[in-house]
N, C-alpha and C. Protein backbone atom coordinates (compact mmCIF):
# COMPACT_ATOMS: atom_id res chain seq x y z
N UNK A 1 1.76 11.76 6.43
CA UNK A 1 2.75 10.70 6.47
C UNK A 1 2.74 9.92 5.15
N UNK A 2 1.56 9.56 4.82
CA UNK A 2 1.44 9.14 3.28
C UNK A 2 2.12 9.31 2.32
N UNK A 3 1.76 10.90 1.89
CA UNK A 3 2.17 11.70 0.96
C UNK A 3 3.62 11.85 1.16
N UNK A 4 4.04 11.63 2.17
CA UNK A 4 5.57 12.24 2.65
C UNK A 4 6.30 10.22 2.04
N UNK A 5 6.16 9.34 2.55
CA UNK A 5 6.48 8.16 2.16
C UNK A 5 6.40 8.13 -0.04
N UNK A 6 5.42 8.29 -0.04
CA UNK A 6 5.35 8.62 -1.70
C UNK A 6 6.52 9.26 -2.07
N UNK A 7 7.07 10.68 -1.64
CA UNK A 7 7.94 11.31 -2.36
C UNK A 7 9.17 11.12 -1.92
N UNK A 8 9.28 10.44 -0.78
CA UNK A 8 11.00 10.11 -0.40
C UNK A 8 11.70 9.31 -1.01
N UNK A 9 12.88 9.36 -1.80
CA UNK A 9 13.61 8.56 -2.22
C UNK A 9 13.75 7.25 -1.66
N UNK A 10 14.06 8.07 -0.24
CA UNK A 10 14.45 6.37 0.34
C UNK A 10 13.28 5.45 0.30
N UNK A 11 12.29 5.79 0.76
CA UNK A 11 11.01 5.02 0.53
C UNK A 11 11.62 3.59 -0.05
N UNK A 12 10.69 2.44 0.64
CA UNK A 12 11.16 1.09 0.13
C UNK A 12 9.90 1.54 -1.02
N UNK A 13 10.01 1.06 -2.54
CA UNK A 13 9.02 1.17 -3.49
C UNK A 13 7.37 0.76 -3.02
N UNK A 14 7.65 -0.69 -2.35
CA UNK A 14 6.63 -1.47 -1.79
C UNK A 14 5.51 -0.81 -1.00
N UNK A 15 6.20 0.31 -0.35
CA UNK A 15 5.87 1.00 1.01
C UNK A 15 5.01 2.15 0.22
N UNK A 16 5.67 2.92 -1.03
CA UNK A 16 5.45 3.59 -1.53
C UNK A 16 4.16 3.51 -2.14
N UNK A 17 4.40 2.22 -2.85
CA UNK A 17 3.04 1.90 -3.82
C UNK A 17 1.31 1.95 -2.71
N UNK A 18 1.82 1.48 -1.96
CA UNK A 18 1.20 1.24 -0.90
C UNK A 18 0.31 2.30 -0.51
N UNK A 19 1.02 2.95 -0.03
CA UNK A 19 0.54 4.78 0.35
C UNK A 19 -0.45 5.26 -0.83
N UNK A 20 0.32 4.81 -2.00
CA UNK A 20 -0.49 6.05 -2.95
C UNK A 20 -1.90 4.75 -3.63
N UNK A 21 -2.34 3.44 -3.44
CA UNK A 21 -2.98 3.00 -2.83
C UNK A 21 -4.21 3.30 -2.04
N UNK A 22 -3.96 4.27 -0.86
CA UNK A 22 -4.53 4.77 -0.24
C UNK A 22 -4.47 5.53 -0.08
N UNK A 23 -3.76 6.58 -0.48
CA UNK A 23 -4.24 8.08 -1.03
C UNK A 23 -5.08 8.20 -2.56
N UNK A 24 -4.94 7.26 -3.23
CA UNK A 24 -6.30 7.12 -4.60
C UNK A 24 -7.97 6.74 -3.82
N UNK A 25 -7.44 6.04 -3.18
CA UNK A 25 -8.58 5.74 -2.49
C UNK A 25 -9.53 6.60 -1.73
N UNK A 26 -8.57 7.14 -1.25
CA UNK A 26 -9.08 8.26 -0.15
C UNK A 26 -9.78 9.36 -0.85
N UNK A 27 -8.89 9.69 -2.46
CA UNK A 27 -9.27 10.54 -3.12
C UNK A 27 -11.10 10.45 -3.72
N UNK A 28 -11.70 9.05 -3.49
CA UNK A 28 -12.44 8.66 -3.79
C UNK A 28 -12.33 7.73 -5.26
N UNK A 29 -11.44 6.87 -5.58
CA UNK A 29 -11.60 6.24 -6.48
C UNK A 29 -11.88 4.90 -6.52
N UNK A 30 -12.53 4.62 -7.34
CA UNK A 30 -12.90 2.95 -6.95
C UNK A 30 -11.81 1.67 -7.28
N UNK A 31 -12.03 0.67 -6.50
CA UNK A 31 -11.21 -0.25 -6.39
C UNK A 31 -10.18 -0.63 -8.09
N UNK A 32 -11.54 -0.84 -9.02
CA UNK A 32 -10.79 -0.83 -10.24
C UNK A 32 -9.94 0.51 -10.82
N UNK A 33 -10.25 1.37 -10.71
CA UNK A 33 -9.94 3.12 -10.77
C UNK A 33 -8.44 2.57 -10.10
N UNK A 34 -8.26 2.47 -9.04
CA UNK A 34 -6.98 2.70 -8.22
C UNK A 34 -6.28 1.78 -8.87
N UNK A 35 -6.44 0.60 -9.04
CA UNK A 35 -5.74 -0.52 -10.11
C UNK A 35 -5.32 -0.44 -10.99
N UNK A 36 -6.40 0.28 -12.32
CA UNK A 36 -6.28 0.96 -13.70
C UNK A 36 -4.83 1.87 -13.26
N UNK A 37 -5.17 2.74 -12.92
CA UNK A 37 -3.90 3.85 -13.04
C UNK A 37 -2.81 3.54 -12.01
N UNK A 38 -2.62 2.71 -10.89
CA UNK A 38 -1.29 2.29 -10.68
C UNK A 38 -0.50 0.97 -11.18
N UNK A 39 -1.67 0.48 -12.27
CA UNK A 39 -1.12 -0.65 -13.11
C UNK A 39 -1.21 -1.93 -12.13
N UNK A 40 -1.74 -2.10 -11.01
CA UNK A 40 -1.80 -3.20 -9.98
C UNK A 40 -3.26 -4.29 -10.04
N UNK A 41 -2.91 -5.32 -9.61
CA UNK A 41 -4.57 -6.24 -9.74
C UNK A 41 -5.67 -5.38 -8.80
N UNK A 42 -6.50 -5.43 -9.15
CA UNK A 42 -7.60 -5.35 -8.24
C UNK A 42 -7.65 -5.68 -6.65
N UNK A 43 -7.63 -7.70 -6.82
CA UNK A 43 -6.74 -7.63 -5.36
C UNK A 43 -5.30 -7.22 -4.82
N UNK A 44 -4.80 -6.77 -5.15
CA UNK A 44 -3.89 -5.89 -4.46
C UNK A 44 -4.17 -4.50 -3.80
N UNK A 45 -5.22 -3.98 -4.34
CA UNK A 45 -5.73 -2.96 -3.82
C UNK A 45 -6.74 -2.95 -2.65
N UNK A 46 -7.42 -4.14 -3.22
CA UNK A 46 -8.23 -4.69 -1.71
C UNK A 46 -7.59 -5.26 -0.15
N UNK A 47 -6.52 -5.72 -0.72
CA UNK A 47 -5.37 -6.27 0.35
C UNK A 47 -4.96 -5.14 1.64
N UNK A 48 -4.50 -4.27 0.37
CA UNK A 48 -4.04 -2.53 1.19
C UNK A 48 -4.89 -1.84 1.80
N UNK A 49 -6.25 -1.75 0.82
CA UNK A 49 -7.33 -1.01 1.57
C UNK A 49 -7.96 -1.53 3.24
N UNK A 50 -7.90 -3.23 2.71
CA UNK A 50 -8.39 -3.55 3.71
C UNK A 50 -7.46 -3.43 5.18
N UNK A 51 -6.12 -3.36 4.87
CA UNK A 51 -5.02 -3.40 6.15
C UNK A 51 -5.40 -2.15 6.46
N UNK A 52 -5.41 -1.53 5.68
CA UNK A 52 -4.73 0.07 6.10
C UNK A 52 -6.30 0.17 7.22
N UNK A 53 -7.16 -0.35 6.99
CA UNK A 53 -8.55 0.11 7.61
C UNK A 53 -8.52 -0.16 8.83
N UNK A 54 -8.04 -1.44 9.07
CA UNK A 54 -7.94 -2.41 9.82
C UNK A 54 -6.97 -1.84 10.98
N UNK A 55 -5.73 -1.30 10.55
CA UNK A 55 -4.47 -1.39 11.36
C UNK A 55 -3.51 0.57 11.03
N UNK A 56 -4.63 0.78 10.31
CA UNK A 56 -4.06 2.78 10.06
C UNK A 56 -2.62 2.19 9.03
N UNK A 57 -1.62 3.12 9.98
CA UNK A 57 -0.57 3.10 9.15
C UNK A 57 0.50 2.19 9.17
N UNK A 58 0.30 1.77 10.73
CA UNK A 58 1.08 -0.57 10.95
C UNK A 58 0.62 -1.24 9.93
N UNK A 59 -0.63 -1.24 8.77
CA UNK A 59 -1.04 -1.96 8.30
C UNK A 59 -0.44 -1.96 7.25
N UNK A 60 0.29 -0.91 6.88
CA UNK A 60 1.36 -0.85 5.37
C UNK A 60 2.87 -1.39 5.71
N UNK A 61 3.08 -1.47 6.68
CA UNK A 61 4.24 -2.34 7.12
C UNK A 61 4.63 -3.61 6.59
N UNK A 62 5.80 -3.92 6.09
CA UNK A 62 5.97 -5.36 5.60
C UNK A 62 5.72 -6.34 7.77
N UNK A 63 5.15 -7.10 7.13
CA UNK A 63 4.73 -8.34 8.38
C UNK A 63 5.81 -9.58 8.53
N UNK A 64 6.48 -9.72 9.13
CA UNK A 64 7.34 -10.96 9.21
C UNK A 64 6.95 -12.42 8.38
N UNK A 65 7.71 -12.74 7.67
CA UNK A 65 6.95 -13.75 7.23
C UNK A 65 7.48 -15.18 7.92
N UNK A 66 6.39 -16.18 7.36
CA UNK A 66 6.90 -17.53 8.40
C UNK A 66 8.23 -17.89 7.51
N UNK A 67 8.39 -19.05 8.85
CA UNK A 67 9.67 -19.83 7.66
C UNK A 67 11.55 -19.53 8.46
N UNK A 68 12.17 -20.19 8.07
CA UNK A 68 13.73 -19.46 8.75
C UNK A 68 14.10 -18.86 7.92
N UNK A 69 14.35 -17.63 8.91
CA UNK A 69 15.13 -16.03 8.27
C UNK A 69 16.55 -16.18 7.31
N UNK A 70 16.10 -15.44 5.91
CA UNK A 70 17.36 -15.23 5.54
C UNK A 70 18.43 -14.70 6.06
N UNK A 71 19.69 -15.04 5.65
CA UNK A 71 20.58 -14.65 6.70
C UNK A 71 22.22 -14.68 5.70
């Protein structure tokens, strides 16, 4: 499902980055490693790693945010 989100066009980018995130990871690379080569902070990678652990593949999901809905 990962790998398949990575290469779809439609893919929201967000969703995308996300995946490959945790397919670097998976590959065995370390937190800075996965950062270095997708150009992202450090915490951003910890953010993902930690959802995705937490919650599988719901955890790459955008989450509702607070506040009243644009509209």
């Amino acid at each position: 499902m990962l790998q398949s989100w990575v290469r779809r066009r439609s893919s929201a980018q967000s969703l995308a980055l996300r995946s490959r995130i945790v397919l670097e990871s998976a590959d065995g690379h370390a937190i800075a490693e996965v950062a270095r080569r997708l150009g992202i902070t450090t915490d951003t990678v910890r953010v993902w790693r930690r959802r995705f652990l937490e919650r599988r593949l719901d955890g790459l999901c955008d989450e509702p945010r607070p506040g009243v809905p644009r509209g």
